[in-house]
Protein backbone atom coordinates (compact mmCIF):
# COMPACT_ATOMS: atom_id res chain seq x y z
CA UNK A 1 39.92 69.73 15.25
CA UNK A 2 41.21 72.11 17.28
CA UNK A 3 41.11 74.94 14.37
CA UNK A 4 37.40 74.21 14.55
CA UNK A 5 37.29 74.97 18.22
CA UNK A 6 38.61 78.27 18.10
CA UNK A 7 37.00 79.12 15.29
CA UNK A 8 33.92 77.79 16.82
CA UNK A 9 34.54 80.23 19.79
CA UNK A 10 35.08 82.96 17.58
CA UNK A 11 32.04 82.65 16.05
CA UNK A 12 30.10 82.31 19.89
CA UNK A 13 32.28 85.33 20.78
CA UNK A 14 31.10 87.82 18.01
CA UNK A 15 27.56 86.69 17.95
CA UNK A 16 27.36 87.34 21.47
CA UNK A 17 29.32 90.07 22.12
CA UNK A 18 32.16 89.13 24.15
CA UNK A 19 33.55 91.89 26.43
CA UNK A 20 37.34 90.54 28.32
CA UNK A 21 35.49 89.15 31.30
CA UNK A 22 33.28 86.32 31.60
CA UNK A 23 29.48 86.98 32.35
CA UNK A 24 28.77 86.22 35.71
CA UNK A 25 27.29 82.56 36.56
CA UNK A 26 25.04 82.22 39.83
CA UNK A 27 26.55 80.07 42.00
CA UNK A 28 29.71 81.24 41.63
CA UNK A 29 30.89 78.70 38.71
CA UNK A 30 32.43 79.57 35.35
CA UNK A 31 30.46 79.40 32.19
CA UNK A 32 29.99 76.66 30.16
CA UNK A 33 31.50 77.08 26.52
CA UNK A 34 28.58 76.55 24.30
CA UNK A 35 28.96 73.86 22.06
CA UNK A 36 28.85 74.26 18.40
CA UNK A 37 26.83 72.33 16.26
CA UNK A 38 27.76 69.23 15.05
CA UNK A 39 28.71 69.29 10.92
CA UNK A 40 26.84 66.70 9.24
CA UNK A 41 27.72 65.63 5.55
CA UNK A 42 26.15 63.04 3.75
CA UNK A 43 24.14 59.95 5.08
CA UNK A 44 26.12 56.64 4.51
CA UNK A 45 24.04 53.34 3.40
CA UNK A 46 25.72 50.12 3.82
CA UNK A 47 25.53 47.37 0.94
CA UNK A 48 24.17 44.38 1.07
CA UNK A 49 26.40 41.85 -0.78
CA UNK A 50 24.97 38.63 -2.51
CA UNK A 51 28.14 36.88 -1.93
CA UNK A 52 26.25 34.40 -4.02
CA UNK A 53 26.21 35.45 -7.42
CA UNK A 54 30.08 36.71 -6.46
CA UNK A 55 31.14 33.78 -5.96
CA UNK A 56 29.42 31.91 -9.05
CA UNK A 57 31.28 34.71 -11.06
CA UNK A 58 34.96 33.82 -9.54
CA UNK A 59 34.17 31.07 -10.62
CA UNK A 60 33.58 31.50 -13.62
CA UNK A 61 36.40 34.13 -14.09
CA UNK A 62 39.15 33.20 -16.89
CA UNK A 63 41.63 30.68 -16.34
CA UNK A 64 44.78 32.43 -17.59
CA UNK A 65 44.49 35.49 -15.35
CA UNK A 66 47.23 36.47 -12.56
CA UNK A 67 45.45 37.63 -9.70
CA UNK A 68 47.79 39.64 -7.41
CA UNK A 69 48.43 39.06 -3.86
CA UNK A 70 45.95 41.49 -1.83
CA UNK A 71 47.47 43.38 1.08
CA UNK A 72 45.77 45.04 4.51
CA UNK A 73 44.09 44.30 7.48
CA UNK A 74 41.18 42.39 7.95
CA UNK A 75 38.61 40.56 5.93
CA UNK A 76 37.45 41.17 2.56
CA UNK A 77 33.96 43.09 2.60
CA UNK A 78 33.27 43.23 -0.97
CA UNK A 79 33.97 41.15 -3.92
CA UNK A 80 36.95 42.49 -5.26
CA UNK A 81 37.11 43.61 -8.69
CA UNK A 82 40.39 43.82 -10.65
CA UNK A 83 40.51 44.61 -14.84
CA UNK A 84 41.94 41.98 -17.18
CA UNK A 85 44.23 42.39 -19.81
CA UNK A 86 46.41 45.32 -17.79
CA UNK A 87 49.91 45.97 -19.35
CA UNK A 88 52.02 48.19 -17.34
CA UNK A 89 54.97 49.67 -18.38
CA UNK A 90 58.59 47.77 -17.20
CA UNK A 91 59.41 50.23 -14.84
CA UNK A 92 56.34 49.62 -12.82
CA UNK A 93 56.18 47.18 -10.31
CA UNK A 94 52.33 45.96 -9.60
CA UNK A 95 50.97 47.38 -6.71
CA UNK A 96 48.67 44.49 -4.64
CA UNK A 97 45.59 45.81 -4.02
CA UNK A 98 44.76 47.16 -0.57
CA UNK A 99 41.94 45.71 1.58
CA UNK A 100 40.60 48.98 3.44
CA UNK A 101 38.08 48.92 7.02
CA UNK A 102 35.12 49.35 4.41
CA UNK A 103 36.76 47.81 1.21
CA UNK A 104 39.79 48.28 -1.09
CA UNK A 105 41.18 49.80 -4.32
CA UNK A 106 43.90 49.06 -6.53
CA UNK A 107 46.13 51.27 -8.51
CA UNK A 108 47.77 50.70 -12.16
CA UNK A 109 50.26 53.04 -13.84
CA UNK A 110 48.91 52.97 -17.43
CA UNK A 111 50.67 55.04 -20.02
CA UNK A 112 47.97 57.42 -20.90
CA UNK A 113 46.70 57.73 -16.87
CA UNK A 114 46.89 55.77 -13.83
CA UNK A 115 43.62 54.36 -12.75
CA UNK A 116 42.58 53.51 -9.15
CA UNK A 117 39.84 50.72 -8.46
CA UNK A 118 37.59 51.81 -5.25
CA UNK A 119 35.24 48.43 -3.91
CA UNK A 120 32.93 49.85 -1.29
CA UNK A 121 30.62 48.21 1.68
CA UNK A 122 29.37 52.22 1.74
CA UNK A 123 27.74 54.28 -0.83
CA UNK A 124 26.81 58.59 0.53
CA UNK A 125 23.70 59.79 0.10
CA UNK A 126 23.16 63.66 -0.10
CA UNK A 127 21.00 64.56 2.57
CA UNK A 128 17.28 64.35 1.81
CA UNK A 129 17.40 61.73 -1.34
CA UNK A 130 17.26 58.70 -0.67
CA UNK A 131 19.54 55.95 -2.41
CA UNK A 132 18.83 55.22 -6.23
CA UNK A 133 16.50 52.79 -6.72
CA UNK A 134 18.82 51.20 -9.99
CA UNK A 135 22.33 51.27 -8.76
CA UNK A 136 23.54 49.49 -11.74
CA UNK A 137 23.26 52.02 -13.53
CA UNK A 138 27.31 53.39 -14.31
CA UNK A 139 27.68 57.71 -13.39
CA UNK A 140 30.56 58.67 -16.12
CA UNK A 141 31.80 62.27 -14.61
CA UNK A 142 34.95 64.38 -16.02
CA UNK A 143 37.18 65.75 -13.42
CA UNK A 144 39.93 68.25 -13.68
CA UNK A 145 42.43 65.74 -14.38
CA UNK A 146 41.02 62.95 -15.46
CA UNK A 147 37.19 61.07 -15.13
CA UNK A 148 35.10 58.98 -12.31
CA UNK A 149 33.17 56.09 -13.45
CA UNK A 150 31.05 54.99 -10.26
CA UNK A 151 28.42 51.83 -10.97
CA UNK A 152 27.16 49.21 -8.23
CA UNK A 153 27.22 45.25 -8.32
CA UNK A 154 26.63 42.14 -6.32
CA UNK A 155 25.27 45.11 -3.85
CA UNK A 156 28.75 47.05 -2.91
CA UNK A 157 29.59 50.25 -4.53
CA UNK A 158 32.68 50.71 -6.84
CA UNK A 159 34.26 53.60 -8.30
CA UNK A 160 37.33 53.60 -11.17
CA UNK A 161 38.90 57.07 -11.05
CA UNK A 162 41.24 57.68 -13.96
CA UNK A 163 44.30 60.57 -13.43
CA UNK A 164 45.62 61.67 -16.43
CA UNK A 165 49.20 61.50 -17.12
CA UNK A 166 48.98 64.16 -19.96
CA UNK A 167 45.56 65.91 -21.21
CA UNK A 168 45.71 65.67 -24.93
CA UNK A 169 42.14 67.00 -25.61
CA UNK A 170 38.99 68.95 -24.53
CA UNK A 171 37.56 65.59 -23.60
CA UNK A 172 40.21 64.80 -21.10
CA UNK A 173 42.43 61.31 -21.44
CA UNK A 174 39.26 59.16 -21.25
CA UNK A 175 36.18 58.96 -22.68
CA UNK A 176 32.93 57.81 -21.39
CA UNK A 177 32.93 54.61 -23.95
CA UNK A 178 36.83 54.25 -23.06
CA UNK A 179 36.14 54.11 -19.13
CA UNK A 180 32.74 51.92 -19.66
CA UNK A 181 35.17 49.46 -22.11
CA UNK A 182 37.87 49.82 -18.84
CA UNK A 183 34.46 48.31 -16.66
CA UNK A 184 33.85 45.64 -18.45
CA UNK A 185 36.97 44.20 -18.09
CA UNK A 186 36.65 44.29 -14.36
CA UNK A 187 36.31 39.91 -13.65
CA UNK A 188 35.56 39.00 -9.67
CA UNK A 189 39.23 38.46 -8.83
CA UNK A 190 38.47 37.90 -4.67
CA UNK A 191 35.31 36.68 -2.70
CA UNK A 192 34.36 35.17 0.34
């Protein structure tokens, strides 16, 4: 923050040309340092979460599934998603999943990337769109490293963001049908 300052004042000082001495102020005060603009990014929409139809699908989840302890502060915000059928390799000890101010993620150690599950109360908006009208829709995207797979449900947004270990072709480590097959394994493993 305070890097912005100065260079905030820079900026002031060469637009304006700044000599060594203040300009004079009438009344005998100093000057006010102008204040800069305030940087805005993208708008932020808050979910609305049919805890409902969450909570019929826990239900409904499979029997033989180990759900992992979750870990943080605070209540759950968003039905928590979690992928079935995970084998990790022996040297990895399961990370619980995190419960965050605005939701969680979870991380697995895979052998061909690690893969981080993001449950959101927020979704960004760029400025002047509004939000998308079908936010089931999944948003496959490669990355430098790896691939983003963002998709809504129950009214939260999620994102699965898979880091390769090793790239092994042009593609990356994951394809689109390989990170939409990841998806549907996601069962509701947490709800209110």
């Amino acid at each position: 923050m305070k890097n912005l300052n100065l260079a905030a004042m820079a900026l002031v000082c060469l637009t304006t040309a700044c000599s060594e001495q203040a300009p004079a102020v009438p009344g005998g005060g100093s000057p006010e340092t102008p204040t800069p603009p305030a940087l805005q990014g993208p708008a932020v929409v808050a979910g609305d979460i049919d805890w409902p139809a969450a909570q019929a699908d826990l239900a409904a989840r499979p029997g033989d599934v180990v759900i992992p302890q979750s870990v943080g502060d605070g209540p759950l915000l968003v039905p928590m998603l979690l992928p079935g059928g995970i084998v990790q390799t022996q040297s990895d000890r399961p990370t619980p999943p995190r419960i965050t101010k605005d939701g969680y993620f979870a991380t697995y150690h895979l052998p061909r990337y690690d893969v981080i599950v993001n449950g959101s109360l927020k979704a960004f908006v760029a400025a002047g769109q509004a939000p998308a009208a079908d936010k089931e829709t999944a948003r496959f995207q490669t990355v430098e490293a790896g691939a983003r797979l963002s998709f809504s449900r129950y009214g939260a947004d999620y994102e699965i963001e898979f880091e390769c270990r090793q790239i092994d072709s042009p593609e990356g480590c994951i394809t689109q049908s390989e990170a939409m097959e990841f998806a549907d394994s996601l069962f509701v493993a947490q709800s209110r």
